[in-house]
Protein backbone atom coordinates (compact mmCIF):
# COMPACT_ATOMS: atom_id res chain seq x y z
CA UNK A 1 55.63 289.85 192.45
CA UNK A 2 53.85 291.30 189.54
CA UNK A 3 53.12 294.76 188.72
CA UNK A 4 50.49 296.26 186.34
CA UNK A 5 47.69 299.73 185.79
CA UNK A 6 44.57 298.50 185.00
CA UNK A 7 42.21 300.92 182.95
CA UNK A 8 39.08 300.72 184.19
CA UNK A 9 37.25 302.82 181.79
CA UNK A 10 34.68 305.66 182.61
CA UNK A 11 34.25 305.65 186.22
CA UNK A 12 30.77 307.39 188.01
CA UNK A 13 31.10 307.88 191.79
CA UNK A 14 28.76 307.42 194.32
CA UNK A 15 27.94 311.34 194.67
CA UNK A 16 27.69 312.30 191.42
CA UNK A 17 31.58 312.35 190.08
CA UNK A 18 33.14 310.86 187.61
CA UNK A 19 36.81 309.77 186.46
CA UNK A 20 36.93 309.42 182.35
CA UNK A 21 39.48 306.77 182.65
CA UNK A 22 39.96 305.40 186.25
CA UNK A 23 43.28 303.84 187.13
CA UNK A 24 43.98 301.14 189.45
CA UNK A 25 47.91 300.08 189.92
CA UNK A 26 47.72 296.12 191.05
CA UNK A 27 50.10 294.00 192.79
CA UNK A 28 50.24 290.39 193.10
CA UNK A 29 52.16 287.48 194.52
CA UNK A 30 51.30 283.68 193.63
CA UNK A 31 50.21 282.06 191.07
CA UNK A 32 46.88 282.98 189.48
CA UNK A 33 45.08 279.32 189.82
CA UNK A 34 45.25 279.69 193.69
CA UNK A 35 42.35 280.45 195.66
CA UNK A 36 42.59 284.49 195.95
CA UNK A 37 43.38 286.72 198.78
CA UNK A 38 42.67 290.57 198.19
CA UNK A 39 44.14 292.90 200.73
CA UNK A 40 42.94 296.49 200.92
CA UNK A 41 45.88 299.07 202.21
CA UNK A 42 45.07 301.31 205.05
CA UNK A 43 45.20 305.44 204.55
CA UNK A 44 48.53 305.76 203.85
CA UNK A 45 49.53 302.53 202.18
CA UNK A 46 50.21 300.98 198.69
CA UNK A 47 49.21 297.71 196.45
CA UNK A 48 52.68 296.66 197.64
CA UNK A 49 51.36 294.59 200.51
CA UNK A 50 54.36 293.13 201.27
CA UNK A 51 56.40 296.58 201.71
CA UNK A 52 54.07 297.11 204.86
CA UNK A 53 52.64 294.18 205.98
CA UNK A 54 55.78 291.73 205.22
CA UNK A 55 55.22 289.80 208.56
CA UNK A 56 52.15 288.55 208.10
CA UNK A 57 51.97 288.21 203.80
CA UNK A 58 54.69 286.44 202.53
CA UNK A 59 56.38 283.67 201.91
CA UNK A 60 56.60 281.30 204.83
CA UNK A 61 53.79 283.73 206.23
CA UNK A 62 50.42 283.33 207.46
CA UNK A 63 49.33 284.74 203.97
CA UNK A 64 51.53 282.61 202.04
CA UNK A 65 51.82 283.42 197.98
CA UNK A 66 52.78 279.41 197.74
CA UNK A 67 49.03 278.81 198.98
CA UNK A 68 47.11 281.86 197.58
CA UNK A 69 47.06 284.27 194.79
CA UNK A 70 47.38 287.43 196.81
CA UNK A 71 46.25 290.95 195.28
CA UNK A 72 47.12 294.41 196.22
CA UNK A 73 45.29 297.34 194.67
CA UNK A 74 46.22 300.97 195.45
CA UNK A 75 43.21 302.91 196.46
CA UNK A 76 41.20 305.28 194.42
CA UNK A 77 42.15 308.24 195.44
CA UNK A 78 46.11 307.23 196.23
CA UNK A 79 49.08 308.77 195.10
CA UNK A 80 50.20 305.05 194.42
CA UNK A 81 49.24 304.62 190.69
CA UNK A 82 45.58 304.38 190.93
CA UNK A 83 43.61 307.05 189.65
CA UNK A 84 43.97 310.36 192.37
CA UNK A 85 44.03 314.21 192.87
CA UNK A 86 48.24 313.69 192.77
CA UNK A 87 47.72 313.08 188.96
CA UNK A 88 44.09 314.96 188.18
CA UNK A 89 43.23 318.62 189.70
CA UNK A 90 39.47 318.02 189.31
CA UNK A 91 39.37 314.41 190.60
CA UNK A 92 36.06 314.03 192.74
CA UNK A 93 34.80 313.37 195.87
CA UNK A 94 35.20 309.36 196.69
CA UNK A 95 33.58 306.97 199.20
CA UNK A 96 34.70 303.71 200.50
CA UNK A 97 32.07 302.41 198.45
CA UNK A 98 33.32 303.88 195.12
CA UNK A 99 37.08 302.64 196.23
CA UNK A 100 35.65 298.70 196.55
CA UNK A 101 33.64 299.51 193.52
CA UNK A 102 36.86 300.50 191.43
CA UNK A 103 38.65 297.45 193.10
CA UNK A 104 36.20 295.01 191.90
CA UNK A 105 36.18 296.08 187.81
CA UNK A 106 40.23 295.82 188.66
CA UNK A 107 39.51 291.97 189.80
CA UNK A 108 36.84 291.39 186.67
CA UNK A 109 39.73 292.34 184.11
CA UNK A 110 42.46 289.85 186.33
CA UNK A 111 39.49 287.33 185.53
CA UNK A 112 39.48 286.75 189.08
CA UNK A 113 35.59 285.90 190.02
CA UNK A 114 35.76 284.60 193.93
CA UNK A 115 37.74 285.91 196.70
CA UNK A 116 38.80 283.22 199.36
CA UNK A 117 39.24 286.26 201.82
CA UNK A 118 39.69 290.16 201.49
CA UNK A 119 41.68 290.99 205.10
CA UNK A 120 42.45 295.17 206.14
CA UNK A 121 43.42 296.92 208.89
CA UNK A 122 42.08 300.75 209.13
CA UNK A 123 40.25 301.95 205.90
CA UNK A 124 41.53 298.40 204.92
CA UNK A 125 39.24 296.90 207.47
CA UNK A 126 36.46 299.16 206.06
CA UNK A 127 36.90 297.88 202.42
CA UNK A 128 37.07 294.44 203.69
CA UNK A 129 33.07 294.68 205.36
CA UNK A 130 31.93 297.04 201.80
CA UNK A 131 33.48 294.20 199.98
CA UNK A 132 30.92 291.47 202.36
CA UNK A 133 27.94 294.14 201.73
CA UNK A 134 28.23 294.87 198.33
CA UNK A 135 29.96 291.97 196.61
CA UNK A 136 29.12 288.83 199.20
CA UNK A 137 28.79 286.43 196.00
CA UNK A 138 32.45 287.09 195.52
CA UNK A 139 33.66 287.06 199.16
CA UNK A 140 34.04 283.37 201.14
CA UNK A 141 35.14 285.60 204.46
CA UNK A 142 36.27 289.43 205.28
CA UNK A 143 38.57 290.30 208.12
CA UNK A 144 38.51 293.93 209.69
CA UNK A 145 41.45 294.90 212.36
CA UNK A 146 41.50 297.89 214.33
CA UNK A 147 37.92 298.97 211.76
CA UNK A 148 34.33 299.16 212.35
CA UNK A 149 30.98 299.71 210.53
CA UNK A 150 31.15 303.38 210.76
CA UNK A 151 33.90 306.13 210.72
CA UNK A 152 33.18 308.11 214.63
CA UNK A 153 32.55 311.36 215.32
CA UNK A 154 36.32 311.35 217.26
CA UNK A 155 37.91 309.47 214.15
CA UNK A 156 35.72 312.52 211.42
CA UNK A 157 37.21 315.69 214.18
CA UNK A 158 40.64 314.30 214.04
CA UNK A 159 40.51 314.55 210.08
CA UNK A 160 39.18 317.40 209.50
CA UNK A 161 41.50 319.26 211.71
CA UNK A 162 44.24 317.34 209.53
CA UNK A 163 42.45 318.43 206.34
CA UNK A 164 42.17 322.45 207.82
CA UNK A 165 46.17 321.90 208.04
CA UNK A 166 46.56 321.03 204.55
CA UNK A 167 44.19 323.52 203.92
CA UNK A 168 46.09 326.14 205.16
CA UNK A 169 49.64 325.09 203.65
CA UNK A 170 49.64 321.68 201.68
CA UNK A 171 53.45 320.81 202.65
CA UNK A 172 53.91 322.09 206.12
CA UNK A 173 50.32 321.19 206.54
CA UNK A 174 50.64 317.67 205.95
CA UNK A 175 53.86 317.32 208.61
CA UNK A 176 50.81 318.13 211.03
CA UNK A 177 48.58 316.04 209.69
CA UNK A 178 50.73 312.93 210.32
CA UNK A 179 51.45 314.30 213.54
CA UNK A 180 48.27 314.24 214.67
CA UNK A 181 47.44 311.12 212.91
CA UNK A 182 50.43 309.69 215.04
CA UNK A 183 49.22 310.83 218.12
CA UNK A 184 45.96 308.70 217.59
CA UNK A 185 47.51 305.64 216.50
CA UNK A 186 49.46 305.16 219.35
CA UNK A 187 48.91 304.95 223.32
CA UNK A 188 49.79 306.53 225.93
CA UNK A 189 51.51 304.13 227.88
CA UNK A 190 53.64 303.62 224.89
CA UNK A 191 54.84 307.07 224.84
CA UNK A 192 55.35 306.94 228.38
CA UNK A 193 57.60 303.85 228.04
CA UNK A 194 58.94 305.20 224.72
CA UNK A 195 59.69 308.84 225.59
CA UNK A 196 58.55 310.25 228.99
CA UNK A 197 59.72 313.88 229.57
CA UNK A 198 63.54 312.97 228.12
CA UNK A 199 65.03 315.01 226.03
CA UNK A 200 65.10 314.87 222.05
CA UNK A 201 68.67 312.80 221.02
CA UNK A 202 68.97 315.54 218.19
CA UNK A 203 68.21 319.34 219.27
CA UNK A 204 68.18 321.23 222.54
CA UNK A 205 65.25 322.52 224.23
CA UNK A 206 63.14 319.83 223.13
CA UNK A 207 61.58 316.43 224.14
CA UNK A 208 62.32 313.50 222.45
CA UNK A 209 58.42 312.79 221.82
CA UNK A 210 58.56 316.24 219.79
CA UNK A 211 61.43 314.68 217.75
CA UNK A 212 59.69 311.60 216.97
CA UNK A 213 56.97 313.35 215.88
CA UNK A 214 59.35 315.67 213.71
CA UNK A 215 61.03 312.79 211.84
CA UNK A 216 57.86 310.92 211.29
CA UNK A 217 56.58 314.37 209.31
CA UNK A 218 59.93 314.21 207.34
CA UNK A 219 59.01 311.04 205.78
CA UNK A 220 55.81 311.60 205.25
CA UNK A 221 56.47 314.83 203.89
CA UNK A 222 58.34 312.84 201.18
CA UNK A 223 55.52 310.36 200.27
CA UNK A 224 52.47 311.31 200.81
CA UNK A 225 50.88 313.72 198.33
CA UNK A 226 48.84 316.72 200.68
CA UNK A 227 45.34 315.88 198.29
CA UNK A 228 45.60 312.29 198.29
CA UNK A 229 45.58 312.00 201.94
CA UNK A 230 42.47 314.45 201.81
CA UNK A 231 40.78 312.42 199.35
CA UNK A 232 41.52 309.50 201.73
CA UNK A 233 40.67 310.80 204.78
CA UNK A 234 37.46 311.92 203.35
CA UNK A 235 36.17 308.90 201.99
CA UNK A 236 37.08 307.38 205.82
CA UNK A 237 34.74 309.82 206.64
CA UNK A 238 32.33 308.87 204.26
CA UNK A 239 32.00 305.56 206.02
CA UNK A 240 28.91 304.18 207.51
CA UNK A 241 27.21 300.94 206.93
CA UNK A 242 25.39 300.23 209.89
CA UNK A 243 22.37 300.81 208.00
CA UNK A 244 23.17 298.58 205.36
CA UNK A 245 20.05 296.21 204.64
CA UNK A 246 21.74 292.99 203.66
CA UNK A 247 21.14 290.66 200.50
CA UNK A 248 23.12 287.98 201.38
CA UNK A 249 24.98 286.86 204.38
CA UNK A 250 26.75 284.26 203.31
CA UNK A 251 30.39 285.81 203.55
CA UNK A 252 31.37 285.16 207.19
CA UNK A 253 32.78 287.94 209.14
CA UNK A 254 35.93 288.06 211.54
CA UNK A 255 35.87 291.53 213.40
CA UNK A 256 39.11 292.10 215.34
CA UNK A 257 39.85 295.14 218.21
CA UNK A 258 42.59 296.14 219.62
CA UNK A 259 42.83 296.99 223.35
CA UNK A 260 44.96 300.42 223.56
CA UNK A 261 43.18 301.35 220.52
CA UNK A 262 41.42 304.93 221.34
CA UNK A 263 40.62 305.82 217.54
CA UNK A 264 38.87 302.63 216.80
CA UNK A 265 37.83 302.01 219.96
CA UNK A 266 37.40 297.76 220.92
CA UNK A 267 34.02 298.32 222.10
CA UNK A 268 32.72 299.81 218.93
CA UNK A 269 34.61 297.01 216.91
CA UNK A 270 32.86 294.51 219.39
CA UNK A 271 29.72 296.20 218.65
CA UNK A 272 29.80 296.21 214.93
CA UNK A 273 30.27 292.76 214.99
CA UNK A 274 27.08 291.92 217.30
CA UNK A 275 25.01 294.54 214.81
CA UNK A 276 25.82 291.97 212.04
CA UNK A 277 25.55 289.12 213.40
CA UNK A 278 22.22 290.00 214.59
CA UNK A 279 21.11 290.29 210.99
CA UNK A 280 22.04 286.60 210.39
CA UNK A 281 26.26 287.04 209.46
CA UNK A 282 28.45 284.46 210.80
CA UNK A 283 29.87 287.37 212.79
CA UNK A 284 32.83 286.94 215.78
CA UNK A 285 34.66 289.72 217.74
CA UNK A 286 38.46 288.97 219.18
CA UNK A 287 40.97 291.43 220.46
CA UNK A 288 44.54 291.58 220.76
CA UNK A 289 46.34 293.04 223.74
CA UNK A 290 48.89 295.49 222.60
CA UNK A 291 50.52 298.97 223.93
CA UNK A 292 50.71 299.96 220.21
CA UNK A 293 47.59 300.98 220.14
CA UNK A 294 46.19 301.16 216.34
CA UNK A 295 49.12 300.74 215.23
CA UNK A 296 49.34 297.41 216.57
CA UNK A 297 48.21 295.40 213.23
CA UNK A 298 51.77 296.65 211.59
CA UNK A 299 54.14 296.60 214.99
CA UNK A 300 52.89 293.28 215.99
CA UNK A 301 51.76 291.38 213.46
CA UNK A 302 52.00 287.83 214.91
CA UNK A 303 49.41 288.89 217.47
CA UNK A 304 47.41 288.80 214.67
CA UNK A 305 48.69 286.18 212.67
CA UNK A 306 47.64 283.68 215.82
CA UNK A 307 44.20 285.16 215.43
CA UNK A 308 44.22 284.32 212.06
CA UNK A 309 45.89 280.76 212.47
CA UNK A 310 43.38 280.30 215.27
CA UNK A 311 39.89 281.20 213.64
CA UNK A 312 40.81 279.22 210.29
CA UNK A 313 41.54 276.28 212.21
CA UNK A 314 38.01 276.37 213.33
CA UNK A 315 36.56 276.78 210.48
């Protein structure tokens, strides 16, 4: 594993902003010469892919650093080591767009000119599909789990009322704000299973659903800074590319939903992938079955790996 911050230079965002000296922090596994595999971080991740997505890229994994050179870049916007309100005051308003635009200049100065495939889950799975739409010279195929075209109107309510709790108080705020957010990326036969009406392990007078939600808080409480995950959350919101007129279709598309998933919900997954394959992508839709709801890409990976194993073998 390597790490390095890449300046980037001057840095103009898609509404009007602009970073003087944009940041991006970049990880990498493999040797350089390999074909490359870029792998954008959902909201609340890192460039460390292998900290939270260690089933699936690894070695002796389905992304394997002994087959491909495999690059992690912290999002614009992060509190990671790229460029972000944790480390500038004034830093603007960002969009997906800007994000894969920023990620891009990172992979010009790594001299890396072709991407074999860019895979995400989440606002990963959204870079992935900019990454097909705005760079599709660069990009052989894009994977998006548990993502779509567009951010919903459910998906934009649930963040703002996690932004208003930041608003309010920035550290007891953002303990609610990854309550909530834990409350959509789960299902509810999960928490039945999982808690029920028992009582917390740890305090009286309270469920033991109310104490997983407390200790989840706690920790991200501890790594999350309150105006990253705004600026994050935000650019999620910014999301929508259904309109996108394309220029070339050559990178072939791999859309993947997630059964219990009620914040990206499978039919809307299903449906972005029809919408571009109706404008001439080599577009496909598969689901895995999972109680984890949108969660499931990081509690059961090898649900997905199999995807994965499956649709390169018929390639």
């Amino acid at each position: 594993m390597t790490e390095t911050t890449i300046e980037i230079g001057p840095f103009e965002c898609t509404n009007g902003g602009r970073i003087e000296n944009a940041l991006q922090r970049v990880t990498t596994y493999g040797d350089p010469r390999s074909p490359a595999v870029l792998v954008p971080h959902a909201l609340t991740g890192s460039s460390r892919i292998t900290d939270w997505w260690g089933d699936l890229v690894g070695t002796g994994k389905t992304i394997d650093p002994a087959r491909y050179y495999i690059i992690g870049i912290n999002a614009l916007g992060s509190c990671y080591g790229s460029s972000g309100p944790s480390t500038d005051a004034d830093f603007p308003y960002v969009t997906v767009r800007d994000i894969v635009a920023a990620q891009s200049r990172a992979l010009d100065a790594l001299g890396v000119s072709q991407l074999e495939l860019v895979i995400g889950a989440s606002l990963g799975g959204m870079q992935a599909l900019q990454w097909a739409i705005d760079f599709p010279q660069r990009v052989r195929k894009a994977v998006m789990v548990g993502s779509h075209d567009h951010q919903s109107a459910m998906g934009i309510a649930l963040n703002a009322i996690q932004r208003d709790a930041v608003a309010l108080d920035p550290q007891k705020g953002i303990r609610i704000a990854r309550k909530i957010a834990m409350l959509s990326y789960k299902s509810d036969d999960l928490f039945r299973e999982r808690h029920g009406r028992r009582a917390d392990r740890k305090a009286v007078h309270r469920f033991d659903i109310e104490g997983y939600l407390e200790h989840q808080g706690n920790i991200f409480e501890r790594r999350m800074h309150p105006q990253s995950y705004v600026a994050l959350t935000e650019a999620m919101d910014s999301f929508d590319v259904r309109g996108a007129e394309p220029v070339d279709t050559s990178p072939e598309l791999l859309f993947i939903g997630i059964g219990s998933d009620w914040l990206f919900l499978p039919r809307d997954v299903r449906a972005a992938a029809e919408r571009f394959a109706s404008r001439g992508y080599r577009s496909t839709y598969r689901e895995i079955e999972s109680a984890h709801g949108h969660d499931a890409f990081l509690a059961e990976p090898e649900k997905l790996a199999v995807l994965l194993s499956q649709s390169h073998s018929s390639a």
